[in-house]
N, C-alpha and C. Protein backbone atom coordinates (compact mmCIF):
# COMPACT_ATOMS: atom_id res chain seq x y z
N UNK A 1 4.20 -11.47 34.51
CA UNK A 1 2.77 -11.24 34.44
C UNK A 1 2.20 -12.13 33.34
N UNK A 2 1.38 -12.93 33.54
CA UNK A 2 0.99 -14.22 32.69
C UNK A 2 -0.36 -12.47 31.80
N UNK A 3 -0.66 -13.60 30.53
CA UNK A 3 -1.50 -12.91 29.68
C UNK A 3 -2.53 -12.33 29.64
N UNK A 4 -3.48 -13.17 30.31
CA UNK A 4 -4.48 -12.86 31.49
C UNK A 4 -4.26 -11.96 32.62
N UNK A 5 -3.42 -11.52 33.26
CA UNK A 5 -3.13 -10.64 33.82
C UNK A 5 -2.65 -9.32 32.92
N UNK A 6 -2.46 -9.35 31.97
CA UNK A 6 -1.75 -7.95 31.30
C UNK A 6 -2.26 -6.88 31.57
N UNK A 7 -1.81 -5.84 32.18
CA UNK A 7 -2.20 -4.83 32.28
C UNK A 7 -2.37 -3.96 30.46
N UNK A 8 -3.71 -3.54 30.74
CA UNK A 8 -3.76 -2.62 29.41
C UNK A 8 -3.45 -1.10 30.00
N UNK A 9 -2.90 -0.38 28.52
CA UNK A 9 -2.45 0.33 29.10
C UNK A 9 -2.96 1.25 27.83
N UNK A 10 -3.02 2.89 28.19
CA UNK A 10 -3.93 3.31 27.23
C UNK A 10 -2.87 3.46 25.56
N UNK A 11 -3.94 3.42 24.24
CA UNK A 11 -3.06 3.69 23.26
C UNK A 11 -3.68 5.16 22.87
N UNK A 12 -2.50 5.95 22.29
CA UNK A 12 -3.01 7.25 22.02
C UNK A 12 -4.05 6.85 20.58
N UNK A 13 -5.26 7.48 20.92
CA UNK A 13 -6.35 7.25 19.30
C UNK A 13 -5.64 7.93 18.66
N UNK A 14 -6.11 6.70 17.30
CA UNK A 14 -5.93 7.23 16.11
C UNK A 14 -6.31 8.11 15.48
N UNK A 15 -5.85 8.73 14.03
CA UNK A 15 -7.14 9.64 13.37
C UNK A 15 -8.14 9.73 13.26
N UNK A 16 -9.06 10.43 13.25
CA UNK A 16 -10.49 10.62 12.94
C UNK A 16 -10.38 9.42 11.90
N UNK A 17 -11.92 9.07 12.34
CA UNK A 17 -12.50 7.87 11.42
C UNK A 17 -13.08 8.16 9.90
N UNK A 18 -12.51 7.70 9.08
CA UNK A 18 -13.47 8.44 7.21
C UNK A 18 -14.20 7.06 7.14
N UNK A 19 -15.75 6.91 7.14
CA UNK A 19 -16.18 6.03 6.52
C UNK A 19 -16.19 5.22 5.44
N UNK A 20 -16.05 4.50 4.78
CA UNK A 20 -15.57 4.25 3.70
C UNK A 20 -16.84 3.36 3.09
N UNK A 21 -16.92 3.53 1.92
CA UNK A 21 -18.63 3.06 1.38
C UNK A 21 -17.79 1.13 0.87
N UNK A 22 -18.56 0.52 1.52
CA UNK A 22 -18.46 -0.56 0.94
C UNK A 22 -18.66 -1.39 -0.10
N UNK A 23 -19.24 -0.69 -0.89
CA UNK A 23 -19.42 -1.12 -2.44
C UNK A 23 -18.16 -1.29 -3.35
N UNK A 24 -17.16 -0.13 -2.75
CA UNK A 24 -16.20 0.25 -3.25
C UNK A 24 -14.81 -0.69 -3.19
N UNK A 25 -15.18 -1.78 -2.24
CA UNK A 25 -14.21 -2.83 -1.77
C UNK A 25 -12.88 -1.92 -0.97
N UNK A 26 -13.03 -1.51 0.10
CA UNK A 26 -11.86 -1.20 0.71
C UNK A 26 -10.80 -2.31 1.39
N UNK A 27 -9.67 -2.11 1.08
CA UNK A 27 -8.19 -3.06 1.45
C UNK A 27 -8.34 -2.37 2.81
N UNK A 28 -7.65 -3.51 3.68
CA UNK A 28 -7.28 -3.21 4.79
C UNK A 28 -5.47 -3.76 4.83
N UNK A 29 -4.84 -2.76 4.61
CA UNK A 29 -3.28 -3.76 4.67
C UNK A 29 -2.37 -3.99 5.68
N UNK A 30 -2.27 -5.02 6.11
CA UNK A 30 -1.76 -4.99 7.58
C UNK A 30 -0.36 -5.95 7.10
N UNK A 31 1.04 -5.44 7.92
CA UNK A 31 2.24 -5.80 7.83
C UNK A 31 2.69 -6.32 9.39
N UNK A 32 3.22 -7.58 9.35
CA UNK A 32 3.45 -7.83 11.01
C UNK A 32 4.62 -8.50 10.94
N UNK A 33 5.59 -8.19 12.02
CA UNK A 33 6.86 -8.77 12.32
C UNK A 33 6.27 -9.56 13.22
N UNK A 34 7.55 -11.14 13.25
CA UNK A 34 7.23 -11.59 14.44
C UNK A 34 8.25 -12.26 14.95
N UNK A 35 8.48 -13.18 16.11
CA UNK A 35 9.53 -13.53 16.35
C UNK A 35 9.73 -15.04 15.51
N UNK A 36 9.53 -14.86 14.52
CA UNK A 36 9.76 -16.24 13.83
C UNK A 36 8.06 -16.88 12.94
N UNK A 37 8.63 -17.75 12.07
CA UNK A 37 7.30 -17.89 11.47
C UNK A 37 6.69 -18.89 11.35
N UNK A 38 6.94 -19.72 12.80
CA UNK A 38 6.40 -21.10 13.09
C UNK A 38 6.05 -20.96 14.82
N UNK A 39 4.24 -20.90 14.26
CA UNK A 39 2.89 -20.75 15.12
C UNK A 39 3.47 -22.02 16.52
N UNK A 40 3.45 -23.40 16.28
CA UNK A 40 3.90 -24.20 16.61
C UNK A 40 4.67 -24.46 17.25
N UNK A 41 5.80 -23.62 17.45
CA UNK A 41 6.70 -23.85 18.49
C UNK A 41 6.20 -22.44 19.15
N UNK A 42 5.66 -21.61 19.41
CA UNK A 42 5.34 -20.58 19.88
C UNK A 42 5.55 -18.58 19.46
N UNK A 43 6.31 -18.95 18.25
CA UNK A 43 6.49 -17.67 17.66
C UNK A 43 5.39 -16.59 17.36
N UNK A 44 5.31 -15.77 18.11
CA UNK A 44 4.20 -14.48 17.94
C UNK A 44 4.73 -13.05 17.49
N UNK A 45 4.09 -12.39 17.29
CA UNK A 45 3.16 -11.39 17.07
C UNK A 45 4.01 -10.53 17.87
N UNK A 46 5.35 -9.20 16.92
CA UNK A 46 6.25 -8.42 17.85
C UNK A 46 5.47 -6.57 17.56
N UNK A 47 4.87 -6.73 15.92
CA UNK A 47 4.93 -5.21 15.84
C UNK A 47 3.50 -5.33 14.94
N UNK A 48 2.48 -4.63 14.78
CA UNK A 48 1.57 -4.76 13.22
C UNK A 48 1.40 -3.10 12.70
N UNK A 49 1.68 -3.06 11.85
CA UNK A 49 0.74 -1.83 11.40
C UNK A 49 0.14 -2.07 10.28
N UNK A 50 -1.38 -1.43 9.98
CA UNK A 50 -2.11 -0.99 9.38
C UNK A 50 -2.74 0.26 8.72
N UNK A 51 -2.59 0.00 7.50
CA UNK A 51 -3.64 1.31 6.87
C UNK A 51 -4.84 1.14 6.08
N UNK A 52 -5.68 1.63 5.73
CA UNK A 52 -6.47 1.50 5.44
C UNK A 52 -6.84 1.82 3.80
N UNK A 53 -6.92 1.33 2.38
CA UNK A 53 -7.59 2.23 1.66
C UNK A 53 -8.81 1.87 0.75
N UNK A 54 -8.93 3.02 0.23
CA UNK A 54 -10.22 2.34 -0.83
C UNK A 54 -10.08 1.55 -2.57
N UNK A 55 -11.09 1.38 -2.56
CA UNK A 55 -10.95 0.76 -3.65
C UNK A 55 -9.96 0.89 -5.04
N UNK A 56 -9.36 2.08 -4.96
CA UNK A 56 -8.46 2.51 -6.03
C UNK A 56 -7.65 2.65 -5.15
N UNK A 57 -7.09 1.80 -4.19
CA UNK A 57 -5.75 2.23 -3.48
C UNK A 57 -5.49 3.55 -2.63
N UNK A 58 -6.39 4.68 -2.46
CA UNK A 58 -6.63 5.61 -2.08
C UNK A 58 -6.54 5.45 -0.72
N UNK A 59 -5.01 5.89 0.28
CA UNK A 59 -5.20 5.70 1.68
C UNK A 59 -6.70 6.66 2.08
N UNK A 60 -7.04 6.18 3.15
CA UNK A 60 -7.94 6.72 3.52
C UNK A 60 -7.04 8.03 4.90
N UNK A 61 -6.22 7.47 5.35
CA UNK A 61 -5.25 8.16 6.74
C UNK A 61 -4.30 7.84 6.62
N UNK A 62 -3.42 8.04 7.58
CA UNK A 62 -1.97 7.39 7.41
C UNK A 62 -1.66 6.46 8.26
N UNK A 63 -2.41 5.67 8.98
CA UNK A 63 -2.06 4.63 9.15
C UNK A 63 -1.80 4.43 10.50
N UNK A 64 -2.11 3.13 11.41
CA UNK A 64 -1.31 3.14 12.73
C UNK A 64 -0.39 2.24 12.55
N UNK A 65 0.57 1.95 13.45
CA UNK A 65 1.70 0.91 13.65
C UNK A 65 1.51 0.96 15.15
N UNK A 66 2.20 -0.31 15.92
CA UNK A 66 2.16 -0.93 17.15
C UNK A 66 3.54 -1.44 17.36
N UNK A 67 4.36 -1.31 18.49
CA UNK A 67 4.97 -2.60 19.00
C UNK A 67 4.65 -3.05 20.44
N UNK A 68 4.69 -4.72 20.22
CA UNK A 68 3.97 -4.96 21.16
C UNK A 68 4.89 -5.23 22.19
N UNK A 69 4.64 -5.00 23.42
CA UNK A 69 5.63 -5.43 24.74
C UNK A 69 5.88 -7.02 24.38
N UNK A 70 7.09 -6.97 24.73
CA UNK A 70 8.10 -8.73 24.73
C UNK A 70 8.86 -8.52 25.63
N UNK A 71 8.24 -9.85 26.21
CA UNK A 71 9.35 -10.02 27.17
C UNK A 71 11.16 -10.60 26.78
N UNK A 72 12.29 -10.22 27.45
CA UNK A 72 13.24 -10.72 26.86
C UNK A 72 13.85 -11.96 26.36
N UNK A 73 13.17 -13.23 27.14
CA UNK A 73 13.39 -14.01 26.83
C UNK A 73 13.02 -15.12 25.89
N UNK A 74 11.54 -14.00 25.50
CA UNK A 74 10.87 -14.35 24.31
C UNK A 74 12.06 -14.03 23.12
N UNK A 75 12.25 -12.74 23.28
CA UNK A 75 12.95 -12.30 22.31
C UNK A 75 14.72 -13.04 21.99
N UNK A 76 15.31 -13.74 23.10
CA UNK A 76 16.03 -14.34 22.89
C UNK A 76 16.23 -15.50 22.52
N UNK A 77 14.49 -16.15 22.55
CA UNK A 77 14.38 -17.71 21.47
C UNK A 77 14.29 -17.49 20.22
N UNK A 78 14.35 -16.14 19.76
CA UNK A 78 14.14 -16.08 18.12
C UNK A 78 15.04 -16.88 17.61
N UNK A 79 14.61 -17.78 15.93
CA UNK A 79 15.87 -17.89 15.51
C UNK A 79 17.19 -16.72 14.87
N UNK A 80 17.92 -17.18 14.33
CA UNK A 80 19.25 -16.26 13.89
C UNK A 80 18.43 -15.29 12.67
N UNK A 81 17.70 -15.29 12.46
CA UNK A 81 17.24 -14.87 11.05
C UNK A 81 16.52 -13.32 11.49
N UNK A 82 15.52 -13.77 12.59
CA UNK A 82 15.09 -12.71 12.90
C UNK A 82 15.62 -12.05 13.87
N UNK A 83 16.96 -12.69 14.98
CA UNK A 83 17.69 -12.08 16.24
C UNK A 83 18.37 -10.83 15.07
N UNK A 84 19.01 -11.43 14.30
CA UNK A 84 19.61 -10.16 13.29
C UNK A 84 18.96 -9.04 12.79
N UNK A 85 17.80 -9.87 11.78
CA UNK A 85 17.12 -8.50 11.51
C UNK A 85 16.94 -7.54 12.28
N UNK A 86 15.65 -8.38 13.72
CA UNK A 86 14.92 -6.94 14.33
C UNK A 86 16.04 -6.77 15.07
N UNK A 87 17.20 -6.94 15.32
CA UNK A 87 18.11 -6.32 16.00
C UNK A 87 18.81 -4.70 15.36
N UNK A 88 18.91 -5.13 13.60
CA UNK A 88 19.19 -4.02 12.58
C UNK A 88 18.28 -2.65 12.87
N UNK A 89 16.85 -3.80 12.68
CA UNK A 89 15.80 -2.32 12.38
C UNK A 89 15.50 -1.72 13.73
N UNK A 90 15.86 -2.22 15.08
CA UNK A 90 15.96 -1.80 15.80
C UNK A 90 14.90 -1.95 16.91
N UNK A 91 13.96 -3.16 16.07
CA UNK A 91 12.84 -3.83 16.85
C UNK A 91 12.47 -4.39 17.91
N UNK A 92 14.22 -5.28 17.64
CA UNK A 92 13.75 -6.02 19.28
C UNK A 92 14.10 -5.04 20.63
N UNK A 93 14.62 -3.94 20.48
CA UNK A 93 15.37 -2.74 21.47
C UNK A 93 13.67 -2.06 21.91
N UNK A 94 13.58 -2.02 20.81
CA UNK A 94 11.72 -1.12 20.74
C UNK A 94 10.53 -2.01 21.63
N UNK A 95 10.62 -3.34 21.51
CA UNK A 95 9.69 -4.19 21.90
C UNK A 95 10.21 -4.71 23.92
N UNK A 96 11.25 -3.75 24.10
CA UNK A 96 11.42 -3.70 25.25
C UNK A 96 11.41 -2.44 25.81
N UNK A 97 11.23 -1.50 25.16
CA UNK A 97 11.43 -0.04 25.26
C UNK A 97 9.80 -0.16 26.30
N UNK A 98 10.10 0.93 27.26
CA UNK A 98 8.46 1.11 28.09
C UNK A 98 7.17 2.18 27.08
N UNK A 99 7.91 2.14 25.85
CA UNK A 99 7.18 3.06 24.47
C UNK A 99 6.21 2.19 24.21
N UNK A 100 6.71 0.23 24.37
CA UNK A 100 6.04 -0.53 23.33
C UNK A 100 4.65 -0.49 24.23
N UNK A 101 3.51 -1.30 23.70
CA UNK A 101 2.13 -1.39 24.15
C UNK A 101 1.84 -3.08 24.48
N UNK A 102 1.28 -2.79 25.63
CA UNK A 102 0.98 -4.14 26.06
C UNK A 102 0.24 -5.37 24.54
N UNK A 103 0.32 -6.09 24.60
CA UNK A 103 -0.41 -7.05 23.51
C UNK A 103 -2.26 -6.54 23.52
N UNK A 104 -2.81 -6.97 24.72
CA UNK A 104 -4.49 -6.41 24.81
C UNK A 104 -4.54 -5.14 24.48
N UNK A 105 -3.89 -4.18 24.66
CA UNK A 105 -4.05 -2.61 24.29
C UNK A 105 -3.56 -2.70 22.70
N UNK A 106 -3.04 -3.13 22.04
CA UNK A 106 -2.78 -3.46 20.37
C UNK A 106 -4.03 -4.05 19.75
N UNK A 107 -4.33 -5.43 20.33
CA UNK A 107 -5.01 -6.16 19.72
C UNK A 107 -6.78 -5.02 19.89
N UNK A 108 -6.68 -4.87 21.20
CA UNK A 108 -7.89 -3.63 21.26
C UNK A 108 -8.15 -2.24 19.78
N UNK A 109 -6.64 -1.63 20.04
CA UNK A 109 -6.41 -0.84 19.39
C UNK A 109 -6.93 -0.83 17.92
N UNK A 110 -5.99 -2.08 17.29
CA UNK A 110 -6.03 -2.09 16.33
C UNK A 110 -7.11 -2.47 15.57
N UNK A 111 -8.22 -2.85 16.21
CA UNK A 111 -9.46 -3.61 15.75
C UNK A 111 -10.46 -2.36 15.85
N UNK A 112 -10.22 -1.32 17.01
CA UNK A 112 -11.34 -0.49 16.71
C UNK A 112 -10.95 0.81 15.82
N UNK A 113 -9.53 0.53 15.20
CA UNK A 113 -9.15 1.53 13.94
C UNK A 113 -9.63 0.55 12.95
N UNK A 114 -10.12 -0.04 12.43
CA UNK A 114 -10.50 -1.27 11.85
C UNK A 114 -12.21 -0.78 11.62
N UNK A 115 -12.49 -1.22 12.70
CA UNK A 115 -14.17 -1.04 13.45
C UNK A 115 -14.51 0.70 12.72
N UNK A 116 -13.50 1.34 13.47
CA UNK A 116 -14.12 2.73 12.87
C UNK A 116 -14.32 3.41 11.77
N UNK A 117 -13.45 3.06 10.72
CA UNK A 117 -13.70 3.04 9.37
C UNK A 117 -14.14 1.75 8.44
N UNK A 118 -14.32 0.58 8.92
CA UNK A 118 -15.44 0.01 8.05
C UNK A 118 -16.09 -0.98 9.23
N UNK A 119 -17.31 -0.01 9.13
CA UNK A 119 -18.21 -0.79 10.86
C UNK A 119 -18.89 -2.39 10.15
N UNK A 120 -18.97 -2.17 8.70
CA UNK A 120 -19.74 -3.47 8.66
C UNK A 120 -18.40 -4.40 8.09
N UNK A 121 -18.71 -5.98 9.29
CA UNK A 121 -18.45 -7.12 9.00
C UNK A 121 -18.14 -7.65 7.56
N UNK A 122 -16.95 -7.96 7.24
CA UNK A 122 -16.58 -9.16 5.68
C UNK A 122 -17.35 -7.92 4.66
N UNK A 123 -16.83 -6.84 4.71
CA UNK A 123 -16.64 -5.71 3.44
C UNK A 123 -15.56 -5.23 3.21
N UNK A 124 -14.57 -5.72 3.74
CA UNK A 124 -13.02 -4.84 3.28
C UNK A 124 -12.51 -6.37 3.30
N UNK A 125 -11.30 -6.81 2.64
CA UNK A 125 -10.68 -7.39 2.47
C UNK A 125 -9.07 -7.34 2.82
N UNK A 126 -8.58 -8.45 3.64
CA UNK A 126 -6.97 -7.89 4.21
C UNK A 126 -6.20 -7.98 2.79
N UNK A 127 -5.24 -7.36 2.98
CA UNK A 127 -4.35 -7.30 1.86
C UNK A 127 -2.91 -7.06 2.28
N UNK A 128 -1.81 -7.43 1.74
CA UNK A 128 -0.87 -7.00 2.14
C UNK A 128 0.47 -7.99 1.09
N UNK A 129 1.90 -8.02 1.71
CA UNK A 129 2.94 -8.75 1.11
C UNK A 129 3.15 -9.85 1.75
N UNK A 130 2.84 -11.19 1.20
CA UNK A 130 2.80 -12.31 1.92
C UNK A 130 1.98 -12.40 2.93
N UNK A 131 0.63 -11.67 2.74
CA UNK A 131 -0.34 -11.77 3.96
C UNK A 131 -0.60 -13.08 4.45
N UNK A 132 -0.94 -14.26 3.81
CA UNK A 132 -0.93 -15.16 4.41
C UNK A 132 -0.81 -15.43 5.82
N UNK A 133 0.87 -15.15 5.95
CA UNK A 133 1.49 -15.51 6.74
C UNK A 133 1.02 -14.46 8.18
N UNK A 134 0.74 -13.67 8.02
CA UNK A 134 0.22 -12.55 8.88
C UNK A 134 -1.13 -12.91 9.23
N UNK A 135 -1.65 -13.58 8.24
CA UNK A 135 -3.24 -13.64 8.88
C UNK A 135 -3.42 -15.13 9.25
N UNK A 136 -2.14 -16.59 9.45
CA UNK A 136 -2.39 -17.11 10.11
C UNK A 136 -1.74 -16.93 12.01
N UNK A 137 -0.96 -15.65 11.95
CA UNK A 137 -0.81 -15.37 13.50
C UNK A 137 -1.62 -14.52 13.75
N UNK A 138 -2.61 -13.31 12.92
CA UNK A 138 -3.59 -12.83 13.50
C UNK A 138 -4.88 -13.57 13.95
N UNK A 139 -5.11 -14.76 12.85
CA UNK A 139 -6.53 -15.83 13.57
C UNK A 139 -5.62 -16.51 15.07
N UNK A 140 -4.51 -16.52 15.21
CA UNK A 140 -4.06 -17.24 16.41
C UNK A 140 -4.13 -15.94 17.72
N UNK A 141 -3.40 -14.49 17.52
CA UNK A 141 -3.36 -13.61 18.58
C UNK A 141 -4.39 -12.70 18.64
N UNK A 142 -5.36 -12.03 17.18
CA UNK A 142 -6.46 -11.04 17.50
C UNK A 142 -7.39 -12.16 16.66
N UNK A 143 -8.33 -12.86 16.42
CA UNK A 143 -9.36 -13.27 15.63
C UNK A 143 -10.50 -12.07 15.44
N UNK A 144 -10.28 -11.79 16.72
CA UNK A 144 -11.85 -10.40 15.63
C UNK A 144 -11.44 -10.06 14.91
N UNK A 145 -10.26 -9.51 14.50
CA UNK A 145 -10.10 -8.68 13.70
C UNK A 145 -9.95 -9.27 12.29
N UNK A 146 -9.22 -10.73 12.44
CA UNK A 146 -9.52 -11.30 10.73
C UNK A 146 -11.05 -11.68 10.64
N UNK A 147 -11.74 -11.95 11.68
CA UNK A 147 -13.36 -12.42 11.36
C UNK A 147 -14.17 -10.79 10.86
N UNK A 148 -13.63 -9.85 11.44
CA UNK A 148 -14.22 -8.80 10.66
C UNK A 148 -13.93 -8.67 9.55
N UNK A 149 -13.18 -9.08 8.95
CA UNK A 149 -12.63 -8.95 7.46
C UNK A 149 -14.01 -9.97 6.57
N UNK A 150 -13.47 -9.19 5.14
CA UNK A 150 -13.95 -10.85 4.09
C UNK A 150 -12.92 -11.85 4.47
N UNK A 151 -13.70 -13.10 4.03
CA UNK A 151 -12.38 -14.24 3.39
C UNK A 151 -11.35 -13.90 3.12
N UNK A 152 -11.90 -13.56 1.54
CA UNK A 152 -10.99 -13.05 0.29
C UNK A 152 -9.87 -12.20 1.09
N UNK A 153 -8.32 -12.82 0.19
CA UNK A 153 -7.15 -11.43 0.90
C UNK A 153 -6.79 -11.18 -0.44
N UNK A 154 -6.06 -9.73 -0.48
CA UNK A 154 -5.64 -9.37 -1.74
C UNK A 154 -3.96 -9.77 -1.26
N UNK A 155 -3.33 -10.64 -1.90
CA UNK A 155 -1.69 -10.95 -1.82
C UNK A 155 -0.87 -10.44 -2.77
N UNK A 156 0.00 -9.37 -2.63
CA UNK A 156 0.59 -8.68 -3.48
C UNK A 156 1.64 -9.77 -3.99
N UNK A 157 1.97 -10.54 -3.39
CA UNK A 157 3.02 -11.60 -3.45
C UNK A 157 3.00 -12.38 -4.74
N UNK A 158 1.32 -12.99 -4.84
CA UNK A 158 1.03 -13.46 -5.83
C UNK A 158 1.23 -12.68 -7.20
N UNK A 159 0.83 -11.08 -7.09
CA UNK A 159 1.00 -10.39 -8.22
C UNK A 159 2.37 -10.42 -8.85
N UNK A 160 3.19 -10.50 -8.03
CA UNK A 160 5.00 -10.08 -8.32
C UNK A 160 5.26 -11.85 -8.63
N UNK A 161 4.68 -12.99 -8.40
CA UNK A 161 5.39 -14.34 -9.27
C UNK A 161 4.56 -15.03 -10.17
N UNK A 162 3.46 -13.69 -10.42
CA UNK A 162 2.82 -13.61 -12.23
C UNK A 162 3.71 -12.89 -12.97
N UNK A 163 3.87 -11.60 -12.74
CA UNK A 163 4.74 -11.48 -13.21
C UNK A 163 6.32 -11.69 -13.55
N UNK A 164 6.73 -12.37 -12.85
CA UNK A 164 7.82 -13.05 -12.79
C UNK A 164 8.24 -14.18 -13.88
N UNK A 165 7.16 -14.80 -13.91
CA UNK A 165 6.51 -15.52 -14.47
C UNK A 165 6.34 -15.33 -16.12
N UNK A 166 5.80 -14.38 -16.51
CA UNK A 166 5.22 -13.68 -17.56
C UNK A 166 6.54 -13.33 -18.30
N UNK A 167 6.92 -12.56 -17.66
CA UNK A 167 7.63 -11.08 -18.23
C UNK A 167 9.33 -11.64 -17.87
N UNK A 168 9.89 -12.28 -16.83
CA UNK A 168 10.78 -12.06 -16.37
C UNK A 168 11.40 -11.53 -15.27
N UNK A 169 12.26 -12.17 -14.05
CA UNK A 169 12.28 -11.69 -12.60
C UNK A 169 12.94 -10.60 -13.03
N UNK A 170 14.13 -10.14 -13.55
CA UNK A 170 14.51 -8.53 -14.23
C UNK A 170 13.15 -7.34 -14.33
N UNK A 171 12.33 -7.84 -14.57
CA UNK A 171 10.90 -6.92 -14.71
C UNK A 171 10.19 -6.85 -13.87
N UNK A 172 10.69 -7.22 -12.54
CA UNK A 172 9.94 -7.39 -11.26
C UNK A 172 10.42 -6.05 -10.63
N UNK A 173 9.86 -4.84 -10.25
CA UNK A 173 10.07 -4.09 -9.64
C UNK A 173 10.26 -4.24 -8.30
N UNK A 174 11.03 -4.08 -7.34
CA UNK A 174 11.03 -3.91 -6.21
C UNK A 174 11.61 -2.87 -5.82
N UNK A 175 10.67 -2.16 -4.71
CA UNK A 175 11.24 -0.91 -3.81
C UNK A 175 12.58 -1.45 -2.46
N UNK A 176 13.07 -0.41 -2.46
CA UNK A 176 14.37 -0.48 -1.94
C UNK A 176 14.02 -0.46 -0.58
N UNK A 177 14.94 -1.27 0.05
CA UNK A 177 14.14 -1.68 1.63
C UNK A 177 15.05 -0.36 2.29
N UNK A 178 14.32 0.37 3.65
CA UNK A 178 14.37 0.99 4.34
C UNK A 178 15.55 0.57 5.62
């Protein structure tokens, strides 16, 4: 079924919507696996989730997550880096599972959990770990959803090789991966 054809398929809604006052600068933090991290040869967009909070870090909900339907042979051009990982966490099994969600029903999804807690345009800012890299395959697979954003991203990444920097990589906290 080419892309244009995808059947959407429904996603269960999210939580009730909390408005969030925009003065307050609300983060939007979005985390995305993908099958590799070169746009260019065709690597996309396998899982995203998002939460939402306010200006003091304050989730607003708990958050949605997605995986998106892949086909297998997408999933078998990954390189070795990520065939291992999402094989560990159990991703690429999930992204074939009939659980996962078509790509249009995600990209839908996830923009009107987005939409519903901050309705106005470039007042929340994406944020996340190495967002960058996430928000040049989101301007490639959802663009509303980074054009609803500000510019500005908050990169936690940057914070952790100031301090690195500063203080010493020993003084770099990191949480223990799951």
């Amino acid at each position: 079924m080419s892309s244009n054809e995808e059947k959407i398929s429904p996603i269960p809604p999210p939580p009730a919507p909390f408005k969030l006052d925009a003065s307050k600068g609300p983060l939007v933090w979005i985390d995305c696996e993908m099958t590799g991290l070169d746009i260019e040869r065709g690597d996309r967009l396998l899982e995203i989730a998002c939460i939402i909070t306010d200006g003091d870090l304050n989730p607003v909900d708990e958050g949605v997550s997605y995986v998106i339907s892949t086909p297998k042979h997408v999933l078998d051009n990954m390189n070795a880096w990520c065939v291992n990982q999402h094989a560990l966490s159990g991703l690429t099994s999930a992204c074939l599972s009939p659980t996962s969600y078509p790509h249009a029903s995600v990209r839908a999804a996830i923009l009107a959990y987005i939409r519903d807690r901050i309705p106005h345009p470039n007042s929340a800012c994406l944020a996340g770990n190495t967002v960058h890299a996430d928000k040049l395959f989101l301007l490639k697979e959802m663009p509303e959803l980074i054009h609803h954003l500000h510019y500005r991203i908050v990169d936690v990444s940057s914070v952790k090789e100031i301090v690195s920097r500063w203080y010493g990589a020993e003084k770099v906290w990191r949480p223990q991966r799951r």
